[in-house]
N, C-alpha and C. Protein backbone atom coordinates (compact mmCIF):
# COMPACT_ATOMS: atom_id res chain seq x y z
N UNK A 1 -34.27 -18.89 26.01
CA UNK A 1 -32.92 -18.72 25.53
C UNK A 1 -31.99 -19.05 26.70
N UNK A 2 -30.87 -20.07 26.59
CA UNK A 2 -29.88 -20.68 27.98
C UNK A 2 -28.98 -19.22 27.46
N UNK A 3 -28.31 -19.71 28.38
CA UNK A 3 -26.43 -18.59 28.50
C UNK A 3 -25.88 -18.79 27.00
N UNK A 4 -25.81 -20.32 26.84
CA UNK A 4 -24.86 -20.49 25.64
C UNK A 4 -25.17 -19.61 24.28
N UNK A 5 -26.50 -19.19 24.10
CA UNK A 5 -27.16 -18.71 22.68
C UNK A 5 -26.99 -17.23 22.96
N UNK A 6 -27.37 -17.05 25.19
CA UNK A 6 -27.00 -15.25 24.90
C UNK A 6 -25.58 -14.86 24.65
N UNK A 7 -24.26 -15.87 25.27
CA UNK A 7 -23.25 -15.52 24.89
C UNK A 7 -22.85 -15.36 23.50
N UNK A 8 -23.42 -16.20 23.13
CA UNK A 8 -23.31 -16.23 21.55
C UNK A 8 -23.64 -15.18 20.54
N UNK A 9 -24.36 -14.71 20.97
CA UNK A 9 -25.67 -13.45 20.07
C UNK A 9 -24.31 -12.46 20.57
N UNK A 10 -24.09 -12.32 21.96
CA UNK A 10 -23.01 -10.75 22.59
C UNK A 10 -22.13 -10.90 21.52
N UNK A 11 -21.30 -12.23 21.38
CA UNK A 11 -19.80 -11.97 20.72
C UNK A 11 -20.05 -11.64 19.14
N UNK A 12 -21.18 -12.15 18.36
CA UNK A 12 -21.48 -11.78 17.21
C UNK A 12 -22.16 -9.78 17.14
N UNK A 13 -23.21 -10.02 18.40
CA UNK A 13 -23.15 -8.19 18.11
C UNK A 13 -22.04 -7.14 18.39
N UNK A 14 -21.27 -8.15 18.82
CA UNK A 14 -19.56 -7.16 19.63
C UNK A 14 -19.09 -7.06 18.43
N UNK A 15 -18.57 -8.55 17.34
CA UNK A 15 -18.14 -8.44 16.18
C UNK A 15 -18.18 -7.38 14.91
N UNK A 16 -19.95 -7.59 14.82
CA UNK A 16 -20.64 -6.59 14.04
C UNK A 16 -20.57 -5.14 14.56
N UNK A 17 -20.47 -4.67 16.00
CA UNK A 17 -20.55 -3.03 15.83
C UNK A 17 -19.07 -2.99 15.84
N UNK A 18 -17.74 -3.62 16.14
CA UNK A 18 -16.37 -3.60 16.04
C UNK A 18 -16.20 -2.98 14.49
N UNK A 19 -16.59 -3.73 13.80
CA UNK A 19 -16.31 -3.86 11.71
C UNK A 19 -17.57 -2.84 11.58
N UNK A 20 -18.42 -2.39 11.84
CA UNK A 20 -19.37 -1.07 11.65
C UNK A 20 -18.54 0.18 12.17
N UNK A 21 -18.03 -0.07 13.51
CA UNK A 21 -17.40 1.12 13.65
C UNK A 21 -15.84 1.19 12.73
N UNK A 22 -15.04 0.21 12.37
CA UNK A 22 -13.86 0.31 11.70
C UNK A 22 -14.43 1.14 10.32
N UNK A 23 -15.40 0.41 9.75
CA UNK A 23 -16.21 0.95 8.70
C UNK A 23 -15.98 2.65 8.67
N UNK A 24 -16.37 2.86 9.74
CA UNK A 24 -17.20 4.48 9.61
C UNK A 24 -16.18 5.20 10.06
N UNK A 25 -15.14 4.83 10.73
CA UNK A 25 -13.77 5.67 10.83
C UNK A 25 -13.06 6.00 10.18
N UNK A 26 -12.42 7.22 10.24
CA UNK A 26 -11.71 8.27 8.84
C UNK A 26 -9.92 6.97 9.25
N UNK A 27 -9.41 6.67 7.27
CA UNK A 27 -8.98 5.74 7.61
C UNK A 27 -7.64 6.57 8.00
N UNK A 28 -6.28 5.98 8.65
CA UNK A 28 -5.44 6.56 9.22
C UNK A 28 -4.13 6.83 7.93
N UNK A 29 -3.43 7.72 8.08
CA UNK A 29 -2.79 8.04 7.27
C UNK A 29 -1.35 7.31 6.95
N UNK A 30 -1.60 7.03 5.45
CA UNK A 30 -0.51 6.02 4.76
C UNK A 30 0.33 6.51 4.26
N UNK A 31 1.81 6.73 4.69
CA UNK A 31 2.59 7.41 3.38
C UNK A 31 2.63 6.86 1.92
N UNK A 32 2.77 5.54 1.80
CA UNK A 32 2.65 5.08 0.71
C UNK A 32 1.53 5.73 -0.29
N UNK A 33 -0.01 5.38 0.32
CA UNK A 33 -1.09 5.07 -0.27
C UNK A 33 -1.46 7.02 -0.41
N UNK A 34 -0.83 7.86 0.54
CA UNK A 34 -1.00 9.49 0.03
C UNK A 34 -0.67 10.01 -0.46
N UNK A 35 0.68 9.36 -0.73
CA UNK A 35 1.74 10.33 -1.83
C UNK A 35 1.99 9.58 -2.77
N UNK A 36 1.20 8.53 -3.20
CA UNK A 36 0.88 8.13 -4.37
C UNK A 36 1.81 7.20 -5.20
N UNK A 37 3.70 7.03 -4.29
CA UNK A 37 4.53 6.45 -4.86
C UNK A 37 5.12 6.34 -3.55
N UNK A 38 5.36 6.74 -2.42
CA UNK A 38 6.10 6.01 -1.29
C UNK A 38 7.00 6.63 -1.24
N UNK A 39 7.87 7.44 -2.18
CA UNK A 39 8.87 8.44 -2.15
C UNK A 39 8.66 9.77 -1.36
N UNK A 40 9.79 9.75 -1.17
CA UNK A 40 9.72 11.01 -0.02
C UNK A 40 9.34 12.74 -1.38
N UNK A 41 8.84 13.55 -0.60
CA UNK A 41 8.43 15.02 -2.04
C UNK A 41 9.40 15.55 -2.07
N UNK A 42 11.17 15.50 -1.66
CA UNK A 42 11.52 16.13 -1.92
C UNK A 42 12.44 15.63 -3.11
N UNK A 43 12.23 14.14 -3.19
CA UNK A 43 13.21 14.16 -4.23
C UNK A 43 12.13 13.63 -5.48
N UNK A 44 12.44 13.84 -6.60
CA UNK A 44 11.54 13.78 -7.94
C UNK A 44 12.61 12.58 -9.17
N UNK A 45 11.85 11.79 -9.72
CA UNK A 45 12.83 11.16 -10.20
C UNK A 45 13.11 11.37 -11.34
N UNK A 46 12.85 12.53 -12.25
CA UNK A 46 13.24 12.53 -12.92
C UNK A 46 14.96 13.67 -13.33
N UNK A 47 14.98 14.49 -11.40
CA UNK A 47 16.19 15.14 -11.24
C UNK A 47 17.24 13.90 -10.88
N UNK A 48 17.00 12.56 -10.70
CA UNK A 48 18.15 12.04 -10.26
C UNK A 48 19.01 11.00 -11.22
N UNK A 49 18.08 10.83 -12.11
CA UNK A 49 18.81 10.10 -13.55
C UNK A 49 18.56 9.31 -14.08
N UNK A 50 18.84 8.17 -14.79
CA UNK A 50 18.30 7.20 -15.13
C UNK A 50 19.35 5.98 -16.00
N UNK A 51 18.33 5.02 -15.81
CA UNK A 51 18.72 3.70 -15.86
C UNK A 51 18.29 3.05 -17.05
N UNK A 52 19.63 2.50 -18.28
CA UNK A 52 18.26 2.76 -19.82
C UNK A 52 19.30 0.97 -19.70
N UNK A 53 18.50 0.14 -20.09
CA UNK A 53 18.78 -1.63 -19.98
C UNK A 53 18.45 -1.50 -21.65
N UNK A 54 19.31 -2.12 -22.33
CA UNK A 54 19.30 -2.57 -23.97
C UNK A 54 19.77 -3.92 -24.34
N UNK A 55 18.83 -4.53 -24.93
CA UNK A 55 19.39 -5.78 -25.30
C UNK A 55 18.61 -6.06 -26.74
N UNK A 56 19.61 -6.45 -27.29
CA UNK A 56 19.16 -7.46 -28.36
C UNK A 56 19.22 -8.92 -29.16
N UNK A 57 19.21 -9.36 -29.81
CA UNK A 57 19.27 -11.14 -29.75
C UNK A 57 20.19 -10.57 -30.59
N UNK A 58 21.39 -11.54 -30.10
CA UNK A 58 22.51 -11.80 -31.23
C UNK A 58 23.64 -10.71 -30.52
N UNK A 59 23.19 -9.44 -30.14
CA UNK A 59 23.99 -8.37 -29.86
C UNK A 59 25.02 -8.54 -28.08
N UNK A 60 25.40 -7.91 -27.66
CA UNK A 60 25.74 -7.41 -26.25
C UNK A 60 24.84 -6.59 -25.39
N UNK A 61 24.38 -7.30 -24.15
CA UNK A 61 23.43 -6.38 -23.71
C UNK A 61 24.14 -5.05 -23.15
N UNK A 62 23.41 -4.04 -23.25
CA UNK A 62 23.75 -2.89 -22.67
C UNK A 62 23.15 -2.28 -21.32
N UNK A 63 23.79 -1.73 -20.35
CA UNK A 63 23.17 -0.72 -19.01
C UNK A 63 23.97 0.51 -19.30
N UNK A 64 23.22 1.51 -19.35
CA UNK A 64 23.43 2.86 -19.63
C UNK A 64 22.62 3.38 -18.57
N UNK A 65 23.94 4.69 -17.85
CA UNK A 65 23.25 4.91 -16.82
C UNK A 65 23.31 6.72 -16.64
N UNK A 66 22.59 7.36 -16.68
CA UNK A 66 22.75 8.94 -17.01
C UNK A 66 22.45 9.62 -15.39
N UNK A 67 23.14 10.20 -15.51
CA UNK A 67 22.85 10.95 -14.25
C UNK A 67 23.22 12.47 -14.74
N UNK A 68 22.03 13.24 -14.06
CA UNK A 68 21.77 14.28 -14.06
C UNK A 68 23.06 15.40 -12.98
């Protein structure tokens, strides 16, 4: 075996225990992906109001907007 094939074999077993160890590590914490919507817990959306879009063919579209 020359240098060129042992260097070669290092950077592929460096690769492989790099992505084995990413593997096996607890993953780091996402606000998005923990709280399930990216919104902050204190506000809830159904206390802040809402947004009702109406349209129909022929008619005037409508935005109706309710707030709580």
């Amino acid at each position: 075996m020359d240098w060129q094939q042992l260097v070669s074999l290092m950077i592929v077993a460096a690769a492989a225990g790099w992505l084995t160890l990413n593997r096996l590590r607890r993953p780091r914490f996402g606000f998005q992906r923990d709280t399930h919507c990216g919104c902050s817990a204190s506000h809830r959306s159904g206390e802040l109001g809402a947004i009702v879009f109406r349209a129909r063919k022929g008619q005037r579209p409508e935005v109706l907007v309710k707030m709580k």
